[in-house]
ModelCIF file with pLDDT and N, C-alpha, C, O atoms, coordinates in Angstrom:
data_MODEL
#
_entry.id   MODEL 
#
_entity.id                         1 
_entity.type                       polymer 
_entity.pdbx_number_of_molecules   1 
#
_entity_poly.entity_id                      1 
_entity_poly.type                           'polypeptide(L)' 
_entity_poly.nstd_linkage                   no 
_entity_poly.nstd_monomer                   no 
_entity_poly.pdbx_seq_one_letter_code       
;(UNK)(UNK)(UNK)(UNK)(UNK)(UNK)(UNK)(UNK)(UNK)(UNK)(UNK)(UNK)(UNK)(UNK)(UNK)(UNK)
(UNK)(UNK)(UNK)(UNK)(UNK)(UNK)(UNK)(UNK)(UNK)(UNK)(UNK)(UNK)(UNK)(UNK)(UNK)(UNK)
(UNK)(UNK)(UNK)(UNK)
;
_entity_poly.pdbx_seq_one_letter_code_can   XXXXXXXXXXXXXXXXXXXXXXXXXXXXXXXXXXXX 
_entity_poly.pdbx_strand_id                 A 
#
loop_
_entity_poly_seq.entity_id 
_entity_poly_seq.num 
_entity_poly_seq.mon_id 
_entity_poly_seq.hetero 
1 1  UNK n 
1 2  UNK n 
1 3  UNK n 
1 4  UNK n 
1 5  UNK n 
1 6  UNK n 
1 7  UNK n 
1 8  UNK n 
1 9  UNK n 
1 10 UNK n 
1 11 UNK n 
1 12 UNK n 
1 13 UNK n 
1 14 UNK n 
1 15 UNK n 
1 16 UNK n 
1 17 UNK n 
1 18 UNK n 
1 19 UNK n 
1 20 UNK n 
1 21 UNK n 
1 22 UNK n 
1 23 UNK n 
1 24 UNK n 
1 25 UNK n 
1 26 UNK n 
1 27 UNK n 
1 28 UNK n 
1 29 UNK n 
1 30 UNK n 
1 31 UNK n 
1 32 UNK n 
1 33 UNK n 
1 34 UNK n 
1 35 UNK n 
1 36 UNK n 
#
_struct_asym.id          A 
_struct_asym.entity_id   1 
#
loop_
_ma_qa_metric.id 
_ma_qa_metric.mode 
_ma_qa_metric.name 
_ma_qa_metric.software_group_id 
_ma_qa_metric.type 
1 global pLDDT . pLDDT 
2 local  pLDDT . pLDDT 
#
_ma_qa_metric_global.metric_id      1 
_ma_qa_metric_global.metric_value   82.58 
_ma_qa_metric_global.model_id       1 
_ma_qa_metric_global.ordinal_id     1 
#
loop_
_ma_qa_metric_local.label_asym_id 
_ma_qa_metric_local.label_comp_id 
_ma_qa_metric_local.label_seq_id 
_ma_qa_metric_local.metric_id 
_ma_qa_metric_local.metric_value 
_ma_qa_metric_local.model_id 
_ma_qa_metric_local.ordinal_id 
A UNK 1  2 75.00 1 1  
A UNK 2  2 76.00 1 2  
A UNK 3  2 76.00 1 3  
A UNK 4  2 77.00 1 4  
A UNK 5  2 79.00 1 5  
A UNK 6  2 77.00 1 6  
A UNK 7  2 80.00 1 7  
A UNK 8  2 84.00 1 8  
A UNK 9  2 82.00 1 9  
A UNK 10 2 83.00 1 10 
A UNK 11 2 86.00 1 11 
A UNK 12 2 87.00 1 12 
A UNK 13 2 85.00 1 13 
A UNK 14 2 87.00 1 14 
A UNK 15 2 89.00 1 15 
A UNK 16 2 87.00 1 16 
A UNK 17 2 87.00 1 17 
A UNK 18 2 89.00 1 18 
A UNK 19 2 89.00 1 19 
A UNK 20 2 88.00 1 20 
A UNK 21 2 87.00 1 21 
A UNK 22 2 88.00 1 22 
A UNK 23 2 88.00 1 23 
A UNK 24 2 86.00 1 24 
A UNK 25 2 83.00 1 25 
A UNK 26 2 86.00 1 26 
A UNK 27 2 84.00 1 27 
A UNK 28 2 81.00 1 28 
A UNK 29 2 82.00 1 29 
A UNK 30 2 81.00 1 30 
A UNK 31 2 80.00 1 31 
A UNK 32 2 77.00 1 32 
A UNK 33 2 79.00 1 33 
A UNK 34 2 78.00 1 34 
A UNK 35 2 75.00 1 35 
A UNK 36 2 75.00 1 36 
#
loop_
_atom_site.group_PDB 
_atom_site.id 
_atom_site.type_symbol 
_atom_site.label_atom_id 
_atom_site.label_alt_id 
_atom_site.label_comp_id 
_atom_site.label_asym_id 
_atom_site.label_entity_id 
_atom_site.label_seq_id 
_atom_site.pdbx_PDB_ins_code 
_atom_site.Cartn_x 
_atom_site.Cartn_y 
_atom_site.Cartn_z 
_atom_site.occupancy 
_atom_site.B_iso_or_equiv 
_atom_site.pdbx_formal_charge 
_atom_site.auth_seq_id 
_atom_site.auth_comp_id 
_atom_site.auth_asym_id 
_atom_site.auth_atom_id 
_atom_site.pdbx_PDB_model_num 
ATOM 1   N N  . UNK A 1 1  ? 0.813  -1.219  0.000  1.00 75.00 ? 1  UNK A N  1 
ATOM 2   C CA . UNK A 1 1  ? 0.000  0.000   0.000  1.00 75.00 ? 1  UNK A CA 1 
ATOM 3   C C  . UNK A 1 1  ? 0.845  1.266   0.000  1.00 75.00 ? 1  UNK A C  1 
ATOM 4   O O  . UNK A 1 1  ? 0.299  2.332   -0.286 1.00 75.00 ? 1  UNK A O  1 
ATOM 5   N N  . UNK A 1 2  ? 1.945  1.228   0.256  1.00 76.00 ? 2  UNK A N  1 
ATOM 6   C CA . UNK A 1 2  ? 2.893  2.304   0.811  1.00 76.00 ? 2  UNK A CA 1 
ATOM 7   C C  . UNK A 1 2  ? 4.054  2.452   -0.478 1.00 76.00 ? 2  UNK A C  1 
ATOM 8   O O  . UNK A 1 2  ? 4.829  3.408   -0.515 1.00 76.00 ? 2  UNK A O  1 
ATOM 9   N N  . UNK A 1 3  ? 4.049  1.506   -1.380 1.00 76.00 ? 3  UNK A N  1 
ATOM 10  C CA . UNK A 1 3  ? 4.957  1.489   -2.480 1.00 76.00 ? 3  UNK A CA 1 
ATOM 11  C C  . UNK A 1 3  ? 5.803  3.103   -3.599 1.00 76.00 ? 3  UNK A C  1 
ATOM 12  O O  . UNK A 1 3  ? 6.890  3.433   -4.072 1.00 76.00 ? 3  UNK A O  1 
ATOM 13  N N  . UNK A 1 4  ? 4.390  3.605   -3.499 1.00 77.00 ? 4  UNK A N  1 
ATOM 14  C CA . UNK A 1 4  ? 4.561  4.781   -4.048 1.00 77.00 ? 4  UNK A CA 1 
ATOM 15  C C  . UNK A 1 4  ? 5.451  6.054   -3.096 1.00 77.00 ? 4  UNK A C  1 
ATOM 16  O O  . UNK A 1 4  ? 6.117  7.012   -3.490 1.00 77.00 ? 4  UNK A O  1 
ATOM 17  N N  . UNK A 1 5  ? 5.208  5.701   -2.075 1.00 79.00 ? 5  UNK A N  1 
ATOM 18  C CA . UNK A 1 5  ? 6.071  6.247   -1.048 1.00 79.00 ? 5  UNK A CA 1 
ATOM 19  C C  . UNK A 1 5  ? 7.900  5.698   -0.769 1.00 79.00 ? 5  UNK A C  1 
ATOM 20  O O  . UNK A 1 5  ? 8.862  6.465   -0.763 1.00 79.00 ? 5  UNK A O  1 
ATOM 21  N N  . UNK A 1 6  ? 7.932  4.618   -0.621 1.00 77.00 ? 6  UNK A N  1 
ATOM 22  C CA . UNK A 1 6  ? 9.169  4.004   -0.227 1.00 77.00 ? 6  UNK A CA 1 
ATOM 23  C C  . UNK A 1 6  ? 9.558  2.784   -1.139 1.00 77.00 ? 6  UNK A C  1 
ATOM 24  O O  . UNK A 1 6  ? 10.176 1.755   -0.865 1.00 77.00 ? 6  UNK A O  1 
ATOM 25  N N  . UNK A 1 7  ? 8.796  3.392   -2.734 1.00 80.00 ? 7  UNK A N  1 
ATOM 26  C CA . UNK A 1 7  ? 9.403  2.674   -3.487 1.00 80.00 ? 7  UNK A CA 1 
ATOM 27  C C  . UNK A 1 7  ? 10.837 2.942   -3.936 1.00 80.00 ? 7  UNK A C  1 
ATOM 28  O O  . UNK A 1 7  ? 11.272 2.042   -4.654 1.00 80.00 ? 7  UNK A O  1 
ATOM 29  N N  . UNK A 1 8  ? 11.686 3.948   -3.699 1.00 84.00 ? 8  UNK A N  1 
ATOM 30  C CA . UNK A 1 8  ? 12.932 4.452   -3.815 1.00 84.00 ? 8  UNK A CA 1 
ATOM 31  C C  . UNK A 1 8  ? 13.842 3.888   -2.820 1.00 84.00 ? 8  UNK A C  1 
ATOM 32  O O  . UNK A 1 8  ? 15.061 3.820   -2.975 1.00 84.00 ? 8  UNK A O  1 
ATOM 33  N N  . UNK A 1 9  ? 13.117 3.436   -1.660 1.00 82.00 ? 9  UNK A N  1 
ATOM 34  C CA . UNK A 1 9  ? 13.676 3.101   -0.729 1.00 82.00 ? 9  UNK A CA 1 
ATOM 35  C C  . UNK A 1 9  ? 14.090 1.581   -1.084 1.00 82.00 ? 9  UNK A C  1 
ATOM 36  O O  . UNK A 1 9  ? 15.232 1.125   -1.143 1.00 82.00 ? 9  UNK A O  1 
ATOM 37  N N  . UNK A 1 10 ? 12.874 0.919   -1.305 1.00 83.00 ? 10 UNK A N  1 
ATOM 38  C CA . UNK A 1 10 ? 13.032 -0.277  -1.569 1.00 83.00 ? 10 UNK A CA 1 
ATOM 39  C C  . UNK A 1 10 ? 14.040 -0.792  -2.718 1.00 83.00 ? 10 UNK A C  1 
ATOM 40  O O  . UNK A 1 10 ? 14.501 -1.931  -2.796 1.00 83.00 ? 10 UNK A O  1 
ATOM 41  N N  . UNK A 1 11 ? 14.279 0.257   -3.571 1.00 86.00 ? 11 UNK A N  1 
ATOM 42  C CA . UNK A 1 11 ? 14.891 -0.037  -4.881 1.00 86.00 ? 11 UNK A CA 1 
ATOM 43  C C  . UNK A 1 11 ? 16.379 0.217   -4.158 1.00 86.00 ? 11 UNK A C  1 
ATOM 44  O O  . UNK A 1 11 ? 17.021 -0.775  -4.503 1.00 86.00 ? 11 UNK A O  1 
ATOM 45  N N  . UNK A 1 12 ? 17.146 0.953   -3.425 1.00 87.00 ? 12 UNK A N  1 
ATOM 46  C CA . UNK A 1 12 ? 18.553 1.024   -2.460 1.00 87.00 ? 12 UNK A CA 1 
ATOM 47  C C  . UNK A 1 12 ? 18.516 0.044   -1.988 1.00 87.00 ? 12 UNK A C  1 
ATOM 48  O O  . UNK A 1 12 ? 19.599 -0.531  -2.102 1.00 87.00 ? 12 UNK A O  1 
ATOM 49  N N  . UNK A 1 13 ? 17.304 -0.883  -1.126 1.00 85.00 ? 13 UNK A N  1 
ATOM 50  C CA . UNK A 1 13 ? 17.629 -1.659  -0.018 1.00 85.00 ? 13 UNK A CA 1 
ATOM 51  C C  . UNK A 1 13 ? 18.346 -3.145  -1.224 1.00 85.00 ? 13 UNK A C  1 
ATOM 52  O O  . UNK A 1 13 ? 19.163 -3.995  -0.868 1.00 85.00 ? 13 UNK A O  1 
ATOM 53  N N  . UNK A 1 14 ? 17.636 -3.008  -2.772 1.00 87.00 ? 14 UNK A N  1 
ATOM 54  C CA . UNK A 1 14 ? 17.845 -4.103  -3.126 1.00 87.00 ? 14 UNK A CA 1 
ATOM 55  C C  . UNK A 1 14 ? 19.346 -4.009  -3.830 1.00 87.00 ? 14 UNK A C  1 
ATOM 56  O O  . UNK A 1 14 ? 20.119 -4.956  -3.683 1.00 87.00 ? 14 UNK A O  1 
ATOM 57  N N  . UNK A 1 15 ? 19.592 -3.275  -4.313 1.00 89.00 ? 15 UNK A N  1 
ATOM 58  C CA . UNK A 1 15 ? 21.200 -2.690  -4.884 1.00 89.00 ? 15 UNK A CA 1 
ATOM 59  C C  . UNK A 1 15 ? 22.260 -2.796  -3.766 1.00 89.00 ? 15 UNK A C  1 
ATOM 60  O O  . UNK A 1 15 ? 23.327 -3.384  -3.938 1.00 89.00 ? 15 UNK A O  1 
ATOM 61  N N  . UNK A 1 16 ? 21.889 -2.165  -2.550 1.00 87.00 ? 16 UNK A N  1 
ATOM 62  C CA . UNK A 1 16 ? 23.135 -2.704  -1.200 1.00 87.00 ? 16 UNK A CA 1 
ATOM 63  C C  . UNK A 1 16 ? 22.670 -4.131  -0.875 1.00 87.00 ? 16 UNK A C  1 
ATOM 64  O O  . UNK A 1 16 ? 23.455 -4.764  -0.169 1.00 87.00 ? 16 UNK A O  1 
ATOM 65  N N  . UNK A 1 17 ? 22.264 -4.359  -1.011 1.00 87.00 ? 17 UNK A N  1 
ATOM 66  C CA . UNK A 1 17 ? 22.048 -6.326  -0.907 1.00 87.00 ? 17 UNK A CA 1 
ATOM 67  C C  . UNK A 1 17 ? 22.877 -6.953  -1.519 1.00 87.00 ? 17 UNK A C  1 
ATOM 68  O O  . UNK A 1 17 ? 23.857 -7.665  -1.304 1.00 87.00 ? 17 UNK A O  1 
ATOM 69  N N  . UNK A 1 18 ? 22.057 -6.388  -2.678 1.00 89.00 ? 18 UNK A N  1 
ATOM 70  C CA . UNK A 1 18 ? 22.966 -7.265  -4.029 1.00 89.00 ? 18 UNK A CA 1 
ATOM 71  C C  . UNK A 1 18 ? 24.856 -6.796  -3.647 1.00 89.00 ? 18 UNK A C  1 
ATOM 72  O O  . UNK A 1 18 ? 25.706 -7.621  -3.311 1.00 89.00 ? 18 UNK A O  1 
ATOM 73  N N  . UNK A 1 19 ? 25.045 -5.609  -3.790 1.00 89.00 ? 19 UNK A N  1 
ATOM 74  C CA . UNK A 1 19 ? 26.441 -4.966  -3.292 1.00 89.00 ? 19 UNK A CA 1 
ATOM 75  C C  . UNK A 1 19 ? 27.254 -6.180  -2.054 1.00 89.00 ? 19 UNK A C  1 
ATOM 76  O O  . UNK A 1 19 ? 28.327 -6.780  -2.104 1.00 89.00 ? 19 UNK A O  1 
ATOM 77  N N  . UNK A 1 20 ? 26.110 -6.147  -0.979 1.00 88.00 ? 20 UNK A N  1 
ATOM 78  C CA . UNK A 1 20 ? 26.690 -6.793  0.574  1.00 88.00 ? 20 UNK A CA 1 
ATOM 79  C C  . UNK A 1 20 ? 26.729 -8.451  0.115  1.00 88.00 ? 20 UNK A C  1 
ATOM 80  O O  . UNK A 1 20 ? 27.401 -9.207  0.817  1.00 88.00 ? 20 UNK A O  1 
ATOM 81  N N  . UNK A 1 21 ? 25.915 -9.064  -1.211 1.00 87.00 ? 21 UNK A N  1 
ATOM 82  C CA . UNK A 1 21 ? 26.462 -10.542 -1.273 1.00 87.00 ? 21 UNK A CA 1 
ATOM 83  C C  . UNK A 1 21 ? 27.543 -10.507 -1.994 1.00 87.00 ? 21 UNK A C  1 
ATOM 84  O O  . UNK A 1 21 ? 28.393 -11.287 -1.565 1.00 87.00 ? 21 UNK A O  1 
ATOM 85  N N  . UNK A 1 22 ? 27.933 -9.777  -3.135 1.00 88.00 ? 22 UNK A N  1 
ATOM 86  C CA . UNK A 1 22 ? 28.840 -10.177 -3.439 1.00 88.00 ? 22 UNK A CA 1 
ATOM 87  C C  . UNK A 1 22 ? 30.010 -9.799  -2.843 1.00 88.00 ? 22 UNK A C  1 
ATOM 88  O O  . UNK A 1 22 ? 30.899 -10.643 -2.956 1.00 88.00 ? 22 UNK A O  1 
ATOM 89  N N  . UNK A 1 23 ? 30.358 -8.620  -2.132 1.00 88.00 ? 23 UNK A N  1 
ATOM 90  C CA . UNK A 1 23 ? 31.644 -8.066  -0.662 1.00 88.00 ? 23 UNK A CA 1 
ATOM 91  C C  . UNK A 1 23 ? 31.481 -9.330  -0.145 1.00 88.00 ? 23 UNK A C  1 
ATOM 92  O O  . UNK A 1 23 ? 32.449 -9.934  -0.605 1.00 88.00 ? 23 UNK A O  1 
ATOM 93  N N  . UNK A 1 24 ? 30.615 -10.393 0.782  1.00 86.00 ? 24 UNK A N  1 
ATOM 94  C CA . UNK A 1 24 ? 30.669 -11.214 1.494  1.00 86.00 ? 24 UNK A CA 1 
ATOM 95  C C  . UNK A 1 24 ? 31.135 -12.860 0.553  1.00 86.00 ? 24 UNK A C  1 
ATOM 96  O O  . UNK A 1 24 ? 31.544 -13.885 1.099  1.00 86.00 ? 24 UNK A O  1 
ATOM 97  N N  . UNK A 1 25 ? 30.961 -12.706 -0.585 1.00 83.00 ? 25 UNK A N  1 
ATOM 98  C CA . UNK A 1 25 ? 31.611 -14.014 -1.030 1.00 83.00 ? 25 UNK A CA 1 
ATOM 99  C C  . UNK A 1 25 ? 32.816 -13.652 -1.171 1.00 83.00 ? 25 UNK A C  1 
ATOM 100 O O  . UNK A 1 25 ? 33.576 -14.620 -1.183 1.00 83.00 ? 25 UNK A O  1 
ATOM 101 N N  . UNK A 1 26 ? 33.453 -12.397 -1.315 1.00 86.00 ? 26 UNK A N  1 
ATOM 102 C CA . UNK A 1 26 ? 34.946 -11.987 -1.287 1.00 86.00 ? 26 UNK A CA 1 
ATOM 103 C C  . UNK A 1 26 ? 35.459 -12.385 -0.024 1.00 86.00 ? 26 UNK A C  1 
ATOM 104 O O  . UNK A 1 26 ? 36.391 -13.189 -0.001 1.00 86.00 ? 26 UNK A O  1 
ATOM 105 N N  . UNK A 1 27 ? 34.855 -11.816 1.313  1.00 84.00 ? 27 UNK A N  1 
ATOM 106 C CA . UNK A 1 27 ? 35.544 -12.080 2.079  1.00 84.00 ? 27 UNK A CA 1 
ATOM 107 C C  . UNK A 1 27 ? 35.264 -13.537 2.558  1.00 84.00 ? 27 UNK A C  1 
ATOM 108 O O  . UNK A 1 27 ? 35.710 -13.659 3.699  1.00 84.00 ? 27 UNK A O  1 
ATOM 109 N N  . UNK A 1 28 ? 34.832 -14.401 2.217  1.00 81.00 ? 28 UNK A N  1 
ATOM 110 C CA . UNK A 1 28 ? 34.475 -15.997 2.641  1.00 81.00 ? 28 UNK A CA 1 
ATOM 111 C C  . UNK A 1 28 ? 35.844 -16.198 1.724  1.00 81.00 ? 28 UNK A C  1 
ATOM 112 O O  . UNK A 1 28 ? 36.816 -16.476 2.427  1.00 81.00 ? 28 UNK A O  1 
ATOM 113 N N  . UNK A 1 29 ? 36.102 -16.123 0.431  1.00 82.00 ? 29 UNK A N  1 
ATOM 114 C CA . UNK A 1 29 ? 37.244 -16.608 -0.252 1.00 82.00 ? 29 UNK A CA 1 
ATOM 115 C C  . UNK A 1 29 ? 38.433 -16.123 0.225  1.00 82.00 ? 29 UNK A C  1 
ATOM 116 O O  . UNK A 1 29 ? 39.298 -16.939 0.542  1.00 82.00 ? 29 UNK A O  1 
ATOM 117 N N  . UNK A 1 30 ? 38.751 -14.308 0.395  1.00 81.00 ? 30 UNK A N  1 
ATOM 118 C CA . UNK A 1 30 ? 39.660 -13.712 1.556  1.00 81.00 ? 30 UNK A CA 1 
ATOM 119 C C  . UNK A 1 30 ? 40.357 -14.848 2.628  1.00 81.00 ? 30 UNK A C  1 
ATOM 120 O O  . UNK A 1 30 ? 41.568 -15.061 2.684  1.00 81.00 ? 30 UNK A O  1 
ATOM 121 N N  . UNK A 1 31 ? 39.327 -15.528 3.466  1.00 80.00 ? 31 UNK A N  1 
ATOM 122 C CA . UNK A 1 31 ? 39.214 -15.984 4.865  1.00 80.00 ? 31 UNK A CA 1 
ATOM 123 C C  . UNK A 1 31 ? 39.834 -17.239 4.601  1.00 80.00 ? 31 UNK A C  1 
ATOM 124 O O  . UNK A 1 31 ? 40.748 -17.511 5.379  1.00 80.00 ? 31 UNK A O  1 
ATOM 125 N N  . UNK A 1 32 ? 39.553 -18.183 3.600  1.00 77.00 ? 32 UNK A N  1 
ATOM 126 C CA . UNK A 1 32 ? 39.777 -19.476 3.166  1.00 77.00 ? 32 UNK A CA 1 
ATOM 127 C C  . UNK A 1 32 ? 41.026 -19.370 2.597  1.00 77.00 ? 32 UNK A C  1 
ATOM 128 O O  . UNK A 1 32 ? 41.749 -20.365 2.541  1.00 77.00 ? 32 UNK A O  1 
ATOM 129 N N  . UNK A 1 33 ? 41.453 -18.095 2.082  1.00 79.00 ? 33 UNK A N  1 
ATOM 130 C CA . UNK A 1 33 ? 42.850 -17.887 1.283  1.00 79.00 ? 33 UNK A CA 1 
ATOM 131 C C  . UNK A 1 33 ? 43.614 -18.055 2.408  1.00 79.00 ? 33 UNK A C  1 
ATOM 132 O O  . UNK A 1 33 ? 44.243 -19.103 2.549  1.00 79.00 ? 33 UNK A O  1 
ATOM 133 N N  . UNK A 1 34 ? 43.672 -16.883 3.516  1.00 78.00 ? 34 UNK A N  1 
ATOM 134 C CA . UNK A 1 34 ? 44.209 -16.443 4.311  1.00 78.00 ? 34 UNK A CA 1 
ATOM 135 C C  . UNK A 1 34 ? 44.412 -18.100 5.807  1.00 78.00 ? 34 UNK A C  1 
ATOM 136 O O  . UNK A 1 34 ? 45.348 -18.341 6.570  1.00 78.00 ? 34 UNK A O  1 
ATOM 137 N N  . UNK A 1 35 ? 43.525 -18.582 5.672  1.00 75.00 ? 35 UNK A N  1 
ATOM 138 C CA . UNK A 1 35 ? 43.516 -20.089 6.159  1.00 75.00 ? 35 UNK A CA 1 
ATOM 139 C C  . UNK A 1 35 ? 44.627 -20.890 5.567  1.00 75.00 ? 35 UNK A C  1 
ATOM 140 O O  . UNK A 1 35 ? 45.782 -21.193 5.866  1.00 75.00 ? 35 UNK A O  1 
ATOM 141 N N  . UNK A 1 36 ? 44.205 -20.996 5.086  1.00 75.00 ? 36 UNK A N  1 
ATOM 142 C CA . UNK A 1 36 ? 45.295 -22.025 4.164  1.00 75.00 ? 36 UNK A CA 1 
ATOM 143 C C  . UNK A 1 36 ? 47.101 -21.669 3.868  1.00 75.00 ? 36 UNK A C  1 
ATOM 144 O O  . UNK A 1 36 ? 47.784 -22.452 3.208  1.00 75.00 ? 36 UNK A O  1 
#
């Protein structure tokens, strides 16, 4: 119901998502490098 309002919002929340999985498969491979 609120879309038209915090549809801008919603469209950031999904771009830093997308941004924060792929930083976090870096640092899982980082971590496993740095392991080994």
């Amino acid at each position: 119901a609120d879309l038209d309002k915090i549809g801008v919002s919603i469209a950031l929340f999904f771009v830093v998502g997308i941004g924060i999985a792929f930083v976090s498969e870096i640092m899982r491979k980082a971590l496993e490098q740095a392991w080994a």
